[in-house]
Protein backbone atom coordinates (compact mmCIF):
# COMPACT_ATOMS: atom_id res chain seq x y z
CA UNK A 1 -27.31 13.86 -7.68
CA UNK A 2 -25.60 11.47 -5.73
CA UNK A 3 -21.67 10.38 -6.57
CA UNK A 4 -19.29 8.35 -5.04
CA UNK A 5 -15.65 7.77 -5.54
CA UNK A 6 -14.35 4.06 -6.27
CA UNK A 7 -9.97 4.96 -5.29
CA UNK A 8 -9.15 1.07 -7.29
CA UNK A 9 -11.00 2.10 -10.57
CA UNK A 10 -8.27 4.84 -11.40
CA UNK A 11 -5.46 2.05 -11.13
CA UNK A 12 -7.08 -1.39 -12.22
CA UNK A 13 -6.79 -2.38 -15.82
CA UNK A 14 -10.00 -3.25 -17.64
CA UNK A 15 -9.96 -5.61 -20.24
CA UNK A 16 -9.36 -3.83 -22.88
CA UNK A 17 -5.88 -3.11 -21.66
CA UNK A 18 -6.58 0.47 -20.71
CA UNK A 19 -7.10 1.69 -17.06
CA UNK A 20 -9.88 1.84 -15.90
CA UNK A 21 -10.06 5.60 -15.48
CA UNK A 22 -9.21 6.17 -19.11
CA UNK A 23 -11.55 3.68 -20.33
CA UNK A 24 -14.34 5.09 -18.39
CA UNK A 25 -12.96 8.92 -19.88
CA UNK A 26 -13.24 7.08 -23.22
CA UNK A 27 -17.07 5.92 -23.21
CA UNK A 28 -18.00 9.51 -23.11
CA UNK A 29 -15.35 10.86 -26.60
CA UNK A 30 -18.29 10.28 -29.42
CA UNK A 31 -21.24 10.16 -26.53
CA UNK A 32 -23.55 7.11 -27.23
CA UNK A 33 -21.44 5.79 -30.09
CA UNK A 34 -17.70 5.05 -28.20
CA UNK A 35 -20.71 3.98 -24.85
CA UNK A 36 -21.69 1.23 -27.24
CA UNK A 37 -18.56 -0.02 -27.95
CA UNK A 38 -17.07 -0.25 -24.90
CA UNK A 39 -20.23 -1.62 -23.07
CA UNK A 40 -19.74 -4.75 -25.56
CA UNK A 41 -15.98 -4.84 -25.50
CA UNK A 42 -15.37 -4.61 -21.81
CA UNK A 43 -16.16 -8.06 -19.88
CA UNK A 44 -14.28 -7.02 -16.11
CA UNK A 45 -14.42 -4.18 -14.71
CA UNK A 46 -17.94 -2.89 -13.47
CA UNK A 47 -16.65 0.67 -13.80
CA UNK A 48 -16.39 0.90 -17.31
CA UNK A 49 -19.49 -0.45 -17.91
CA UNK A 50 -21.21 1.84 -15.84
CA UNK A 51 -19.78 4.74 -17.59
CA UNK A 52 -20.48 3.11 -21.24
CA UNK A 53 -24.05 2.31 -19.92
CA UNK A 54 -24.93 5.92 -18.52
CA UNK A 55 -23.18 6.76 -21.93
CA UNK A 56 -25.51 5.14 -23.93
CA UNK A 57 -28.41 6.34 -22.50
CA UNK A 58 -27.72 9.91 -21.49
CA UNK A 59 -26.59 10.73 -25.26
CA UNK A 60 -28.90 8.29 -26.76
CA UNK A 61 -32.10 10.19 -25.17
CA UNK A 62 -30.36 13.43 -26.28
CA UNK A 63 -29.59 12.70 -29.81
CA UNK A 64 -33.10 11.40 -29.85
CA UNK A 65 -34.56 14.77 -28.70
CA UNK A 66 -32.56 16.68 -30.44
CA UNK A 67 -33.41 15.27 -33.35
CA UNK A 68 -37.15 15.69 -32.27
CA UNK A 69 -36.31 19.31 -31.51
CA UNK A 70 -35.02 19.71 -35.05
CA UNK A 71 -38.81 19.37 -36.70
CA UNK A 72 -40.38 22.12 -34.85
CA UNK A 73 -39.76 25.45 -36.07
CA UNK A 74 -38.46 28.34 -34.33
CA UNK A 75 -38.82 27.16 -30.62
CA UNK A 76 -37.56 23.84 -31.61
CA UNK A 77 -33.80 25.76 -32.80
CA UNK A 78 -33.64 28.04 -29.89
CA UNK A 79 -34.31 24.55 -27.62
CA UNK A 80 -32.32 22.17 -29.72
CA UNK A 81 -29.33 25.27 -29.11
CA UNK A 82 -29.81 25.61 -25.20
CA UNK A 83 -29.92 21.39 -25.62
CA UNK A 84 -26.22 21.38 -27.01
CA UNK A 85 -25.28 24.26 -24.92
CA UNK A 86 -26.20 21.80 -21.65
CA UNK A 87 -24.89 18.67 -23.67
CA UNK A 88 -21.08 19.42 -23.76
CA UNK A 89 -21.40 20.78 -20.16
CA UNK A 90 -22.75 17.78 -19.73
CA UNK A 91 -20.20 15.83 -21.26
CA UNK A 92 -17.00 17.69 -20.40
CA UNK A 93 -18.22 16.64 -16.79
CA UNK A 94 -18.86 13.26 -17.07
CA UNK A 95 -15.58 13.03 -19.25
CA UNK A 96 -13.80 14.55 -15.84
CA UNK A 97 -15.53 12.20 -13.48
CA UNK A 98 -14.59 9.46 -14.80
CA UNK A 99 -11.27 10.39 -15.54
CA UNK A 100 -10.80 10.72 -11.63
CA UNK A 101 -12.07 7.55 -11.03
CA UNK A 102 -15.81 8.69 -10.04
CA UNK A 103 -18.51 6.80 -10.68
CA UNK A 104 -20.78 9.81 -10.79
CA UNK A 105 -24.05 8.71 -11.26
CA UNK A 106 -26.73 11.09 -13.05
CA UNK A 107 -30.45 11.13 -11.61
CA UNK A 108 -32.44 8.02 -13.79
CA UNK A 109 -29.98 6.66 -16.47
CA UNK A 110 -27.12 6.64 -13.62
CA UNK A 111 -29.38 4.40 -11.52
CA UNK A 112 -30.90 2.26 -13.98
CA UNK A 113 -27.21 1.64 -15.36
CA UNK A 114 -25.65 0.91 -11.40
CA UNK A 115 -29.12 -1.29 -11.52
CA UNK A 116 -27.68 -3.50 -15.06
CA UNK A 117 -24.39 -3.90 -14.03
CA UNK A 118 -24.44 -5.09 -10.64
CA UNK A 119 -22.66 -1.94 -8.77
């Protein structure tokens, strides 16, 4: 996994009003859901987008297999529990990283969402 740290994005304002830190902190709170919002709302900084991008599709692709998890029987509950387990890891992190002003990119969706908004 490959990260790097962006020092303005904890003290620029996005457009929402918010910093850009907290912002970024925010599109992570309800996983794809509060990603959705912000990636329409914000229209400055590339920071928050990222982070409500990599949102969007990191939870998206898990609520969608965890949904998919919840139609097979027995292995599909012991998966679907390891699957939260490693979600809220998962989003505790990302939640921390961009609180510190890291844009910490995850392997695919991190990419393809540096790739949409122009980082």
């Amino acid at each position: 996994m490959r990260f790097w740290i962006k020092e303005e994005a904890v003290t620029e304002k996005s457009s929402t009003g918010l910093n850009a830190n907290v912002a970024g902190l925010l599109c992570y709170v309800l996983g794809w859901i509060t990603g959705l919002v912000f990636f329409f709302l914000e229209k400055n900084s590339k920071f928050v987008r990222f982070h409500a991008l990599q949102s969007i599709i990191v939870f998206g692709a898990l609520t969608v297999l965890g949904f998919v998890l919840g139609f097979i029987p027995i292995i599909g509950a012991i998966l679907g529990w390891i699957l939260n387990i490693l979600s809220f890891v998962l989003w505790i992190m990302l939640m921390l990283k961009a609180f510190k002003g890291e844009m910490y990119k995850l392997p695919w969706a991190g990419a393809y969402a540096e790739k949409k908004v122009g980082g």
